[in-house]
PDB file of N, CA and C in Angstrom:
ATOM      1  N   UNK A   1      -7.548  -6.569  -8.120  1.00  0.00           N
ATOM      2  CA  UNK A   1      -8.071  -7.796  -8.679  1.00  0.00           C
ATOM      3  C   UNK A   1      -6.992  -8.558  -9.437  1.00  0.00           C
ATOM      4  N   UNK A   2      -5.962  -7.801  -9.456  1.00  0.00           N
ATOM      5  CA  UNK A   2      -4.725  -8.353 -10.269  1.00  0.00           C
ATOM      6  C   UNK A   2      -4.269  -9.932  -9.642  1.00  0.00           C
ATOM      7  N   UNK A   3      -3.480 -10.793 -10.059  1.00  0.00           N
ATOM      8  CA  UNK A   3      -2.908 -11.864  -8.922  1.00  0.00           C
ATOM      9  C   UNK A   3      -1.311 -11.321  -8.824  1.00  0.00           C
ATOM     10  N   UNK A   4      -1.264 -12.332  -7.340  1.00  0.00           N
ATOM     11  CA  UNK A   4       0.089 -12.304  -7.204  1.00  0.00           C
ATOM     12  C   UNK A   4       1.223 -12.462  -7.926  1.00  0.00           C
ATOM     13  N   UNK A   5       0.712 -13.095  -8.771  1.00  0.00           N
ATOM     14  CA  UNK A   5       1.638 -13.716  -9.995  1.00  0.00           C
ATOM     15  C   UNK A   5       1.870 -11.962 -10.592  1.00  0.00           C
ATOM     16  N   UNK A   6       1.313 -11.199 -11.073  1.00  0.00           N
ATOM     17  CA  UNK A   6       1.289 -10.259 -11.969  1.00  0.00           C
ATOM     18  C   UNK A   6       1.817  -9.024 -11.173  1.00  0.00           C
ATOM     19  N   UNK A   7       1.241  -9.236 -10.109  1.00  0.00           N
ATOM     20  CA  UNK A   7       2.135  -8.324  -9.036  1.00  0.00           C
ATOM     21  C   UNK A   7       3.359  -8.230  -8.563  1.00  0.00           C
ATOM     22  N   UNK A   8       3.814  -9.310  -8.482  1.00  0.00           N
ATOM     23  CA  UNK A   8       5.402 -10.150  -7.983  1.00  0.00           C
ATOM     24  C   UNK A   8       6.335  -9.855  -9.283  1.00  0.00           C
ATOM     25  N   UNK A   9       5.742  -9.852 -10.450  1.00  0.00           N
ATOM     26  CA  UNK A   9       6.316  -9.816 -11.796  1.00  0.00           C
ATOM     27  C   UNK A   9       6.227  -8.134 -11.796  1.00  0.00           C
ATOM     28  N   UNK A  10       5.605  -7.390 -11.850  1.00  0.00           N
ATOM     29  CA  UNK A  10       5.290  -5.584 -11.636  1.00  0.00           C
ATOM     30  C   UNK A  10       7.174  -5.780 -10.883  1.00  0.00           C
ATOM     31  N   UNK A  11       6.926  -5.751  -9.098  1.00  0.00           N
ATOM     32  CA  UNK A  11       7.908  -5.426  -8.596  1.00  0.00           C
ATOM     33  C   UNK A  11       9.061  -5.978  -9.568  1.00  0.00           C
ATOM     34  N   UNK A  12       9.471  -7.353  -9.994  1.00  0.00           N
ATOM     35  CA  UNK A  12      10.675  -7.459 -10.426  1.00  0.00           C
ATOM     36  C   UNK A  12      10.930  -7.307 -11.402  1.00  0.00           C
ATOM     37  N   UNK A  13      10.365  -6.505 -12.330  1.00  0.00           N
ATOM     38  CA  UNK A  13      10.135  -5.743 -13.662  1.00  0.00           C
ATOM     39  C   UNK A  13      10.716  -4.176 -13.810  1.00  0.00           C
ATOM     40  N   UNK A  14      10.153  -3.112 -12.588  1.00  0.00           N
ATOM     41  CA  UNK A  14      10.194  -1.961 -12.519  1.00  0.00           C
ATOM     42  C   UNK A  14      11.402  -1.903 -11.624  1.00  0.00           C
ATOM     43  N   UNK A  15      12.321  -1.114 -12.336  1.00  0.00           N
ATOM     44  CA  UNK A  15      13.421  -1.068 -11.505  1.00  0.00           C
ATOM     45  C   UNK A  15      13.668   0.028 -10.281  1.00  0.00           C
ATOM     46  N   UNK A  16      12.465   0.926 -10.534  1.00  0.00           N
ATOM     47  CA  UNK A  16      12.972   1.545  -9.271  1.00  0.00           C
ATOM     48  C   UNK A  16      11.827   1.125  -7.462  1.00  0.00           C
ATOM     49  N   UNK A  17      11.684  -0.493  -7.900  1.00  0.00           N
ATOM     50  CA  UNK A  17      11.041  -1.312  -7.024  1.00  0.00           C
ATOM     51  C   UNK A  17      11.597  -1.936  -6.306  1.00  0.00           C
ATOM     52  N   UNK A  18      13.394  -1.859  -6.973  1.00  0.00           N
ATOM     53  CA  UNK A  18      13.590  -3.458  -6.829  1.00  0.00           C
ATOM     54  C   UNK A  18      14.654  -3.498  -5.247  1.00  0.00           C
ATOM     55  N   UNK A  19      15.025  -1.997  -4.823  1.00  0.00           N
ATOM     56  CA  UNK A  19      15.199  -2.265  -3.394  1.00  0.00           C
ATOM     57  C   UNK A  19      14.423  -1.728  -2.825  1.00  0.00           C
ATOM     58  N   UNK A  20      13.189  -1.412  -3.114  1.00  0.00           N
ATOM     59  CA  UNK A  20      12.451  -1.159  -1.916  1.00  0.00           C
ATOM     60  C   UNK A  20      11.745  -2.468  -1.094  1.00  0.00           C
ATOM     61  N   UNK A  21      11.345  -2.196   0.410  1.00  0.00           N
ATOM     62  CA  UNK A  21      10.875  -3.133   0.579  1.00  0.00           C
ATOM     63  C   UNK A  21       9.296  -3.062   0.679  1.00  0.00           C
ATOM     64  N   UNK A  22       8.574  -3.881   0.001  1.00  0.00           N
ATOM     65  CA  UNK A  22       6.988  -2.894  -0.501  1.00  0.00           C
ATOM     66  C   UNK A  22       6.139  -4.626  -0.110  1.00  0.00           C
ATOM     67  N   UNK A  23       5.026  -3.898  -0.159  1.00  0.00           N
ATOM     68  CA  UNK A  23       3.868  -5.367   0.674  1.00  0.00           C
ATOM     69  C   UNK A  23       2.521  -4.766  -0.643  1.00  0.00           C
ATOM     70  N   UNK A  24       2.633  -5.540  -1.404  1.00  0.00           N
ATOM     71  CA  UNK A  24       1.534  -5.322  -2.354  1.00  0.00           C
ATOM     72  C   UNK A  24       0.602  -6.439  -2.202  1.00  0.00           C
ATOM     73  N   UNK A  25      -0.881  -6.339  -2.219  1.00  0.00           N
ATOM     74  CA  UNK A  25      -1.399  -7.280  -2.258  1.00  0.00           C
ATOM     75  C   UNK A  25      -2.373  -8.022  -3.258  1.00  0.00           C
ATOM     76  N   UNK A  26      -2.366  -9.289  -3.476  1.00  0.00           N
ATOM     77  CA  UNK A  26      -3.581  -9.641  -4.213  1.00  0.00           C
ATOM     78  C   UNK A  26      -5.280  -9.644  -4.007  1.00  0.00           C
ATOM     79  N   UNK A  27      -6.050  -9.338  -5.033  1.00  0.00           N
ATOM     80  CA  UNK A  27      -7.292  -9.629  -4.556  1.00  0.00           C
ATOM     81  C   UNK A  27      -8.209 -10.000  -5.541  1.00  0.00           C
ATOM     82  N   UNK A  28      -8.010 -11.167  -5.505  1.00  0.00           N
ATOM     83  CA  UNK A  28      -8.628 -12.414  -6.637  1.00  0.00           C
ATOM     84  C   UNK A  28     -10.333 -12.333  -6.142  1.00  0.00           C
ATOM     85  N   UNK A  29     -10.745 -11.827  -4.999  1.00  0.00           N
ATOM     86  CA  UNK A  29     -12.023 -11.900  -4.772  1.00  0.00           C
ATOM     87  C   UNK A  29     -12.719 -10.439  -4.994  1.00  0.00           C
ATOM     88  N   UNK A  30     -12.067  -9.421  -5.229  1.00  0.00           N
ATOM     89  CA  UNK A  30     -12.434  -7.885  -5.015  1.00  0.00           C
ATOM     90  C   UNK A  30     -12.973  -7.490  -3.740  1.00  0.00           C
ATOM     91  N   UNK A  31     -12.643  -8.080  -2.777  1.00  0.00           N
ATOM     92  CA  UNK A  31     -13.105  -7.915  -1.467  1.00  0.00           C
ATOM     93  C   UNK A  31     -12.404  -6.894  -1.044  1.00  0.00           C
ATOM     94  N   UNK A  32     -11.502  -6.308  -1.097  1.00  0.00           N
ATOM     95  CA  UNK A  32     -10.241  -5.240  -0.576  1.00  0.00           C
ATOM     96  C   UNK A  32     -10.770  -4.253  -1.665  1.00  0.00           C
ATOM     97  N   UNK A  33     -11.182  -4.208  -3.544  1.00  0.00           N
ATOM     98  CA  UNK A  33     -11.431  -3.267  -3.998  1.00  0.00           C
ATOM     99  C   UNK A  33     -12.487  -2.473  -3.888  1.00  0.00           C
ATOM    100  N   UNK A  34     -13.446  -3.235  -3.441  1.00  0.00           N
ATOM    101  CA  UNK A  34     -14.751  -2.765  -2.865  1.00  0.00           C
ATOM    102  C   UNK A  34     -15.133  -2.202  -1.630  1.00  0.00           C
ATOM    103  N   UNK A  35     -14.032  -2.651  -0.534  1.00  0.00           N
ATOM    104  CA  UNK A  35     -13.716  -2.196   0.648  1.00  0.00           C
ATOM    105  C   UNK A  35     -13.153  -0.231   0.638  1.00  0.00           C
ATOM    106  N   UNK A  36     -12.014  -0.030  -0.839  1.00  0.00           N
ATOM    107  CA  UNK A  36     -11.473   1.165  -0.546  1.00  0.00           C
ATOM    108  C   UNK A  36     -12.547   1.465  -2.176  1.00  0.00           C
ATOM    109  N   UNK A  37     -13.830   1.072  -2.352  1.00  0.00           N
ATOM    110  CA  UNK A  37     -14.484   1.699  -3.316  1.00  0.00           C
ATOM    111  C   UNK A  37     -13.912   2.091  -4.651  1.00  0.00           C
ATOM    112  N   UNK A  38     -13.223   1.085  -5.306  1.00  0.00           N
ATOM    113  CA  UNK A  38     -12.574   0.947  -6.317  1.00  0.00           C
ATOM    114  C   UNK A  38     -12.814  -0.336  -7.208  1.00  0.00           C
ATOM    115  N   UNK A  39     -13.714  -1.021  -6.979  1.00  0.00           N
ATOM    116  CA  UNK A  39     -14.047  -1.818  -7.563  1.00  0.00           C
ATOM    117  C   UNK A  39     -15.537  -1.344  -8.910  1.00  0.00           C
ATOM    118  N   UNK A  40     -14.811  -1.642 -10.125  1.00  0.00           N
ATOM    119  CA  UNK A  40     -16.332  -1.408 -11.010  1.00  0.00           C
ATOM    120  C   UNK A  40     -16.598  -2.859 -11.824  1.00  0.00           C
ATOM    121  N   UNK A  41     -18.007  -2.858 -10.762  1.00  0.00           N
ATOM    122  CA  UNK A  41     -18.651  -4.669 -10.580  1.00  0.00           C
ATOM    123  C   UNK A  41     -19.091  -4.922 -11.935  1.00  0.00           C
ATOM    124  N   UNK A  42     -19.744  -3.553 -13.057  1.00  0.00           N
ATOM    125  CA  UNK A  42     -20.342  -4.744 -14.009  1.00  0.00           C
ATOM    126  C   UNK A  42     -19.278  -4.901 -15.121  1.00  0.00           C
ATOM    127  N   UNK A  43     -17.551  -4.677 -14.822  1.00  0.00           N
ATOM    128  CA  UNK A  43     -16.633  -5.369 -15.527  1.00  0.00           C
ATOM    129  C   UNK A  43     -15.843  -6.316 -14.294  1.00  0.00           C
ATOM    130  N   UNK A  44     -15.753  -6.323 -13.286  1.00  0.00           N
ATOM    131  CA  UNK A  44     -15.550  -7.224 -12.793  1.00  0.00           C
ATOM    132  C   UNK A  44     -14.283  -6.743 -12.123  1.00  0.00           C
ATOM    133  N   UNK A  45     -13.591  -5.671 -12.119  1.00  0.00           N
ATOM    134  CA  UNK A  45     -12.447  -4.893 -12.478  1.00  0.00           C
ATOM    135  C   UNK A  45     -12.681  -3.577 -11.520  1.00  0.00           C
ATOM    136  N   UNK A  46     -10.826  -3.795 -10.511  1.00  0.00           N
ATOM    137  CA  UNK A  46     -10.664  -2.685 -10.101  1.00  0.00           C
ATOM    138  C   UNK A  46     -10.429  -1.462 -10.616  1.00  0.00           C
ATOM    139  N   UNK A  47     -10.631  -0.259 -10.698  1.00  0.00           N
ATOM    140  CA  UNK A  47      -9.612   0.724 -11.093  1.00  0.00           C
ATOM    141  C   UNK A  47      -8.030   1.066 -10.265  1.00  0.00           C
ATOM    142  N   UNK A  48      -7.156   1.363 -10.959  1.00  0.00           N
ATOM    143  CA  UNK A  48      -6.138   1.534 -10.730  1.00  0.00           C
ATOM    144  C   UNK A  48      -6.061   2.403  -9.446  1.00  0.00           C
ATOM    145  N   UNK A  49      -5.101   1.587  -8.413  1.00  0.00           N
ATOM    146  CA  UNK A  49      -5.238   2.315  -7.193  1.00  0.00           C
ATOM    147  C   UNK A  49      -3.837   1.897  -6.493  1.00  0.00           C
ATOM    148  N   UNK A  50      -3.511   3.350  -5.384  1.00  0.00           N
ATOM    149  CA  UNK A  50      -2.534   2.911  -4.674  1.00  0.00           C
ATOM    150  C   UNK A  50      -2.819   3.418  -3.385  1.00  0.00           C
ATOM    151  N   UNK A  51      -2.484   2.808  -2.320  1.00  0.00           N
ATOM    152  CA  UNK A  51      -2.841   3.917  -0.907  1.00  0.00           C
ATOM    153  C   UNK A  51      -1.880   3.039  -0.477  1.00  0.00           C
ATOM    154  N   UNK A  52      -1.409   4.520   0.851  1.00  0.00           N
ATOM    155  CA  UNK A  52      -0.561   4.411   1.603  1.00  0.00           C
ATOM    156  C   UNK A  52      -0.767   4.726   3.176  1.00  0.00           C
ATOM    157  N   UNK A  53      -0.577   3.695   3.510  1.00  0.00           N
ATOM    158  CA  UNK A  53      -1.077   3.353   4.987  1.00  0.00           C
ATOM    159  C   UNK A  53      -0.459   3.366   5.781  1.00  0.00           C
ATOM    160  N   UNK A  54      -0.324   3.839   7.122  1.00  0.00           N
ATOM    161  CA  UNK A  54       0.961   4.261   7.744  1.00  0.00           C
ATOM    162  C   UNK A  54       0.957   2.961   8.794  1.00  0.00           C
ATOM    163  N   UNK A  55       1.726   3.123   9.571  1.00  0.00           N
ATOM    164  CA  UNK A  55       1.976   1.848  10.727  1.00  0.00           C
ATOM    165  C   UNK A  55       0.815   1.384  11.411  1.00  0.00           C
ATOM    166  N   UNK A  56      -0.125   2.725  11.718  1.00  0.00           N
ATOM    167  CA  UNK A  56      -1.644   2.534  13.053  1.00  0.00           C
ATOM    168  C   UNK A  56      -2.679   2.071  11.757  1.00  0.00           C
ATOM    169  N   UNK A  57      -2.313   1.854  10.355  1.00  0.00           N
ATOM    170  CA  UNK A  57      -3.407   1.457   9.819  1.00  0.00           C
ATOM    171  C   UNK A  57      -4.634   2.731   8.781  1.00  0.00           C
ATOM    172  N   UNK A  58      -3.492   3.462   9.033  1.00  0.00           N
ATOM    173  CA  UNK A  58      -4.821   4.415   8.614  1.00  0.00           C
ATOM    174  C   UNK A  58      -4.190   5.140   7.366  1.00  0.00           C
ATOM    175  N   UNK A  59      -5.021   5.472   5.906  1.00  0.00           N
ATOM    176  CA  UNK A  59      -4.533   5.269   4.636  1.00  0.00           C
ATOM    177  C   UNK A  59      -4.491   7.040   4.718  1.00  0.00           C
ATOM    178  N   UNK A  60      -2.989   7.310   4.507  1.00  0.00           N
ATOM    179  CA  UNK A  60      -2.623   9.058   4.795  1.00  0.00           C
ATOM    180  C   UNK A  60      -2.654   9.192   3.374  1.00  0.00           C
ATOM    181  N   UNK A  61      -2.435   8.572   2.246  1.00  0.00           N
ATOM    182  CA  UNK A  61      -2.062   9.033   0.459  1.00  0.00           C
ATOM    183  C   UNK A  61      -3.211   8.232   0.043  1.00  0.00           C
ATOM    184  N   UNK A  62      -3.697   8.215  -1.150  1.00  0.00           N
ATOM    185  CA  UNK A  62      -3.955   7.233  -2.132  1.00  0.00           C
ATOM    186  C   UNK A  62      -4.131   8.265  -3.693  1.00  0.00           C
ATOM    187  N   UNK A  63      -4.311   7.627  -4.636  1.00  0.00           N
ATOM    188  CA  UNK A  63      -4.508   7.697  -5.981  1.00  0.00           C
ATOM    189  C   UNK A  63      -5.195   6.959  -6.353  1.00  0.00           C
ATOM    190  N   UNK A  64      -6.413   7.004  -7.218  1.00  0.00           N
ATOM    191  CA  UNK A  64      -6.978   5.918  -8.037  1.00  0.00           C
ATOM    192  C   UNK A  64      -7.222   6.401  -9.440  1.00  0.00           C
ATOM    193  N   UNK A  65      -7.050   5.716 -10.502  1.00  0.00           N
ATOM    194  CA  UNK A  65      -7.198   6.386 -11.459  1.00  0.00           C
ATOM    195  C   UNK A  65      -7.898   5.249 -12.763  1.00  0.00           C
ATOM    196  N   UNK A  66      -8.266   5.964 -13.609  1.00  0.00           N
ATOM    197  CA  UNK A  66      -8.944   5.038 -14.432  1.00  0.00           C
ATOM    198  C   UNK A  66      -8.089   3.579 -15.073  1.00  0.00           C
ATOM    199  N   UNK A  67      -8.293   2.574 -15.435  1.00  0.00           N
ATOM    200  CA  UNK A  67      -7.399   1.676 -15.806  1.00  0.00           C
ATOM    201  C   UNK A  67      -6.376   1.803 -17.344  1.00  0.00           C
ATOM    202  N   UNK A  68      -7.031   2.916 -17.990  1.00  0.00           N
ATOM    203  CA  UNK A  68      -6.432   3.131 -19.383  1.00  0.00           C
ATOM    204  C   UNK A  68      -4.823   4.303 -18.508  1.00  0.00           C
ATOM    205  N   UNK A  69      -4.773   4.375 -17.371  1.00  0.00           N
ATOM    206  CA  UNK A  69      -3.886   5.539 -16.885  1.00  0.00           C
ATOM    207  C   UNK A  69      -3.176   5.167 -16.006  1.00  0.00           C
ATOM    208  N   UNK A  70      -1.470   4.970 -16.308  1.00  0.00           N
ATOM    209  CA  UNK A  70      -0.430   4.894 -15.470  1.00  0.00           C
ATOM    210  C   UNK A  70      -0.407   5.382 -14.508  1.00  0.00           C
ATOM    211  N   UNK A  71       0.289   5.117 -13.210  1.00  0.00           N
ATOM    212  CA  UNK A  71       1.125   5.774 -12.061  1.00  0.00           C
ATOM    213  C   UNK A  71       2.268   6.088 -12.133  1.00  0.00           C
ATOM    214  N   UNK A  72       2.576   7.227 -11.131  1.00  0.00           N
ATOM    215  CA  UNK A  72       3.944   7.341 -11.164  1.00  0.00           C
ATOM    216  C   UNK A  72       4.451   7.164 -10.094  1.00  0.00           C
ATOM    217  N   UNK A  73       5.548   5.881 -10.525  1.00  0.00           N
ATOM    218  CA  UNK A  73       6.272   4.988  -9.076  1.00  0.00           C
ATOM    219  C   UNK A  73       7.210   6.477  -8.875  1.00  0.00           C
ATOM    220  N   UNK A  74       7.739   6.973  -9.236  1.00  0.00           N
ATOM    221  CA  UNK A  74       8.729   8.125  -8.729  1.00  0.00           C
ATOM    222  C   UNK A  74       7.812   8.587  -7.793  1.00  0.00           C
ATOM    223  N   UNK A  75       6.675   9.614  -8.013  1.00  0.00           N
ATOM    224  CA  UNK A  75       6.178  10.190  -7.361  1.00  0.00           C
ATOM    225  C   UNK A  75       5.403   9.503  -6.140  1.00  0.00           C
ATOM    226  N   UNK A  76       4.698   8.236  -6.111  1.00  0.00           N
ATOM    227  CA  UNK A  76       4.696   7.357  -5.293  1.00  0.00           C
ATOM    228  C   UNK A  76       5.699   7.447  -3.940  1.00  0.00           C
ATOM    229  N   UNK A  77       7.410   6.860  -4.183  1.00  0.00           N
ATOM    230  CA  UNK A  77       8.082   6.838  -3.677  1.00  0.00           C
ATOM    231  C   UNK A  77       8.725   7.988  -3.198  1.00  0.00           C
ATOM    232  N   UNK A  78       8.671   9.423  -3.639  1.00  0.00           N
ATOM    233  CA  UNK A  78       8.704  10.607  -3.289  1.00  0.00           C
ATOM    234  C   UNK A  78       7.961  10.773  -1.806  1.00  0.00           C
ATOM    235  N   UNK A  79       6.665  10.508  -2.288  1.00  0.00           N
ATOM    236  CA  UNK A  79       5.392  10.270  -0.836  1.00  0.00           C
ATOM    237  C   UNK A  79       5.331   9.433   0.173  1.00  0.00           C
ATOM    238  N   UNK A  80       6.518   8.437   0.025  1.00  0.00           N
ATOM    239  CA  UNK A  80       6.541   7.493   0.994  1.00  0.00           C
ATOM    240  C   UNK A  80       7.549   7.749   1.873  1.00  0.00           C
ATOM    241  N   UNK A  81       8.698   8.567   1.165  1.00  0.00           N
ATOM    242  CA  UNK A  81       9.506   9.101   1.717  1.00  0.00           C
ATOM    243  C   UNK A  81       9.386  10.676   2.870  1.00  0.00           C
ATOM    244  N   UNK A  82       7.862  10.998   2.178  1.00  0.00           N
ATOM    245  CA  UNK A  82       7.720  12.743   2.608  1.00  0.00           C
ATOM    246  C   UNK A  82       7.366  11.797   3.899  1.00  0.00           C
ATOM    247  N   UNK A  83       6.117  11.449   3.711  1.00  0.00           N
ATOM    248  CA  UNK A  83       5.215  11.004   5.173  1.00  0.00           C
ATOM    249  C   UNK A  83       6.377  10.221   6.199  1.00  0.00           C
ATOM    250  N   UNK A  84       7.550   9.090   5.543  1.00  0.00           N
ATOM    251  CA  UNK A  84       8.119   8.748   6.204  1.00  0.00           C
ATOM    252  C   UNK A  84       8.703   9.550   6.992  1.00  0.00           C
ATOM    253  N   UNK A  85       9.521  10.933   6.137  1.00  0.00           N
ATOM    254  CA  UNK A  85       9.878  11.917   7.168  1.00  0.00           C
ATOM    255  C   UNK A  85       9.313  12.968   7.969  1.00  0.00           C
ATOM    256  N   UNK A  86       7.810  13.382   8.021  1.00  0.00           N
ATOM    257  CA  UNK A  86       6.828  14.079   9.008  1.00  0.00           C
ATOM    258  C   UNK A  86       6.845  13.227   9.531  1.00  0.00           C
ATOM    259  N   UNK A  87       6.217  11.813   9.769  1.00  0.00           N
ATOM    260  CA  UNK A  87       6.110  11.236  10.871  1.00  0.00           C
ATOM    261  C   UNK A  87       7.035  11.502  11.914  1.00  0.00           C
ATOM    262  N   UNK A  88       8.754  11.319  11.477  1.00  0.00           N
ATOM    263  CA  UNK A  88       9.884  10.953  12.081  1.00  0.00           C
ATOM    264  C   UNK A  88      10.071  12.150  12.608  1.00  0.00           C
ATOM    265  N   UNK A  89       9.736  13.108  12.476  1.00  0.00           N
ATOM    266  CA  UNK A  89      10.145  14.629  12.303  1.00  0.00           C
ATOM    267  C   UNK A  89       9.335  15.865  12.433  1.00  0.00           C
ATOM    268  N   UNK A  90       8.328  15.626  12.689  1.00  0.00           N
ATOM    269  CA  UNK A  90       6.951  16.312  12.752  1.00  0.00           C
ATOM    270  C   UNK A  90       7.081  17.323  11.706  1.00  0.00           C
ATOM    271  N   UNK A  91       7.955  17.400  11.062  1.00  0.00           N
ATOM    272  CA  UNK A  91       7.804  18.725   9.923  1.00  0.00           C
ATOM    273  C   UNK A  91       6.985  18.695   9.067  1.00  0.00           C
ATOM    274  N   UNK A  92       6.806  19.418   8.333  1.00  0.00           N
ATOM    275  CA  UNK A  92       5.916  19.147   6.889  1.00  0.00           C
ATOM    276  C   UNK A  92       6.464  19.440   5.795  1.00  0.00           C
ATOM    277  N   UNK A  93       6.074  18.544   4.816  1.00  0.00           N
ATOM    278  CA  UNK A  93       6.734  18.805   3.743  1.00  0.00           C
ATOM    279  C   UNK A  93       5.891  19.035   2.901  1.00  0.00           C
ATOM    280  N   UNK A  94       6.289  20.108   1.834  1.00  0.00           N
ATOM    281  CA  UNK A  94       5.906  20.599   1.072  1.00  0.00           C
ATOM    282  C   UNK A  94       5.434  20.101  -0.485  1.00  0.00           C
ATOM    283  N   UNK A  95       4.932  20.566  -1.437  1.00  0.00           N
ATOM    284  CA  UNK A  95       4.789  19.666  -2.807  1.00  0.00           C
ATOM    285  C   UNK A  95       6.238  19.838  -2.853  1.00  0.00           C
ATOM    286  N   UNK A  96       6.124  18.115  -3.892  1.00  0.00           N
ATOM    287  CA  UNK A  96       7.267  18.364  -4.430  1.00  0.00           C
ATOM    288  C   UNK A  96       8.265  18.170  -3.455  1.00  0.00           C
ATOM    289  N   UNK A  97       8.202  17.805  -2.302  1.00  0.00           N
ATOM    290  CA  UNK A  97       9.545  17.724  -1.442  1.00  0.00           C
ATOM    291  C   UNK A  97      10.500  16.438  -1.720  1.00  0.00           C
ATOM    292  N   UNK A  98      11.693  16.596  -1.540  1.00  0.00           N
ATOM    293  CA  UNK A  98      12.242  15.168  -1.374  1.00  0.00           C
ATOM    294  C   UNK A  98      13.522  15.513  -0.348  1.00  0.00           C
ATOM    295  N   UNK A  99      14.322  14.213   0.169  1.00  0.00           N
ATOM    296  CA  UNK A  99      14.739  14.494   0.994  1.00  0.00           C
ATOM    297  C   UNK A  99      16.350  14.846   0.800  1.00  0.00           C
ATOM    298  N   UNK A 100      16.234  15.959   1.850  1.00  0.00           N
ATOM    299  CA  UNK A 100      17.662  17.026   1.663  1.00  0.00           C
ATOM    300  C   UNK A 100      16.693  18.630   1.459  1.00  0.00           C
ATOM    301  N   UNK A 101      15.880  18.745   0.772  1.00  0.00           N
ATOM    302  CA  UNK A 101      15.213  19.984   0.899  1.00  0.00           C
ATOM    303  C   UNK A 101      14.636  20.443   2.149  1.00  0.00           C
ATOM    304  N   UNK A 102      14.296  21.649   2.464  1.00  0.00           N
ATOM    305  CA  UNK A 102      13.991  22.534   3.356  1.00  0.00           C
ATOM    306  C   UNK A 102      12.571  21.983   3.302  1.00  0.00           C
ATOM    307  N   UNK A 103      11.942  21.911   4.878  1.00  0.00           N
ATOM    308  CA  UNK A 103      10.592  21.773   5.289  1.00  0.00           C
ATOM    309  C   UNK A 103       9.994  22.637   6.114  1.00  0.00           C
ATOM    310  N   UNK A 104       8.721  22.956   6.260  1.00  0.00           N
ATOM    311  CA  UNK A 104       8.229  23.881   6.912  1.00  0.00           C
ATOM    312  C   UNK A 104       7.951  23.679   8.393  1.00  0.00           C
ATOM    313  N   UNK A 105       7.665  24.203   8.995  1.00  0.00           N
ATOM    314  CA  UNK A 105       7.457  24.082  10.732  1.00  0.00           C
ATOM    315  C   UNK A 105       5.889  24.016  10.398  1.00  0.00           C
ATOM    316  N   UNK A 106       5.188  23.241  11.363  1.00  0.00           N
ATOM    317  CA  UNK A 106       4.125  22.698  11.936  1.00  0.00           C
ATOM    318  C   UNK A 106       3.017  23.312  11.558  1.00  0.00           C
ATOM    319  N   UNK A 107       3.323  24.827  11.723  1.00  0.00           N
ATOM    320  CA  UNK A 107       2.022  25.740  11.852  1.00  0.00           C
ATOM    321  C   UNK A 107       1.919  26.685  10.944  1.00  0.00           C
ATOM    322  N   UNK A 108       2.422  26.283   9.330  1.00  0.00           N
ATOM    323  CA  UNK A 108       2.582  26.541   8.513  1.00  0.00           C
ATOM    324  C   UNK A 108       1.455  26.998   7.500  1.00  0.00           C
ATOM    325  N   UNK A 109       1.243  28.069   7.572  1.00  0.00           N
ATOM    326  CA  UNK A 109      -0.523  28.324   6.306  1.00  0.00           C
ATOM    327  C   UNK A 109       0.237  27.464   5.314  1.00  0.00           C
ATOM    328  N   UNK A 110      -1.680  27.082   4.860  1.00  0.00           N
ATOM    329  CA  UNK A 110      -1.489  26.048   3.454  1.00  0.00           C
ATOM    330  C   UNK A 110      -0.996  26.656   2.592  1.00  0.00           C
ATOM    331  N   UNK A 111      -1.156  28.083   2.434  1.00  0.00           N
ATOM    332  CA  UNK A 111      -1.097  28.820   1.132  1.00  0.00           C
ATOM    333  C   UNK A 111       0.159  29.067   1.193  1.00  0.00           C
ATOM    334  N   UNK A 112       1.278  28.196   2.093  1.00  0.00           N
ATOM    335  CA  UNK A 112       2.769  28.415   1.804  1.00  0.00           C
ATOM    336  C   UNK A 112       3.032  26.947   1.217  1.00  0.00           C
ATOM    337  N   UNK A 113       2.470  25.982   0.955  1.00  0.00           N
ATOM    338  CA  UNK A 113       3.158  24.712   0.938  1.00  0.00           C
ATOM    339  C   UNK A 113       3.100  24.756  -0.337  1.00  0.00           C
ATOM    340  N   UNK A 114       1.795  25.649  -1.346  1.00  0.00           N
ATOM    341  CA  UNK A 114       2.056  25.087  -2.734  1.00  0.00           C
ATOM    342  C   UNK A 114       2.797  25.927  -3.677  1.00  0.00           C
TER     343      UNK A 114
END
């Protein structure tokens, strides 16, 4: 529900934004917050949210969190980087991965990733 204005100012504010290349959007109508069920109507007001949507459209991450509660762009960008590299790579990555660390093969029990 934020505007562009406040968003555009976010990216060129936070410095570890400022080379990425990122597509944030506005939604002055809450039509998009209500869509990913993040909208709370009797303040008028999204809660804090991020999802990450891969190329075919389909949201592989998100976070939403109450509005009194930060994100963390590190960890954000950590995740954009993991999924960027399973996609590329079919591997999986683990918590906590970033890139240069060891990833697991495909058919990996869960109870090794955490």
């Amino acid at each position: 529900t934020d505007t562009k204005f406040s968003h555009k100012r976010f990216v060129e504010t936070e410095p570890l934004l400022k080379d990425l290349k990122l597509t944030i959007g506005a939604d002055g109508t809450g039509e998009v917050s209500r869509a990913f069920g993040v909208m709370i109507e009797e303040e008028g007001q999204a809660l804090r949210g991020r999802f990450l949507i891969n190329p075919d459209g389909v949201v592989v991450a998100q976070e939403v969190q109450a509005p009194m509660v930060g994100r963390n762009v590190k960890e954000f960008l950590r995740q954009v980087k993991a999924w960027q590299h399973a996609s590329k790579t079919g591997e999986v990555c683990p918590a906590g991965w970033t890139p240069g660390k060891k990833t697991l093969p495909v058919n990996t029990d869960v109870e090794q990733m955490t």
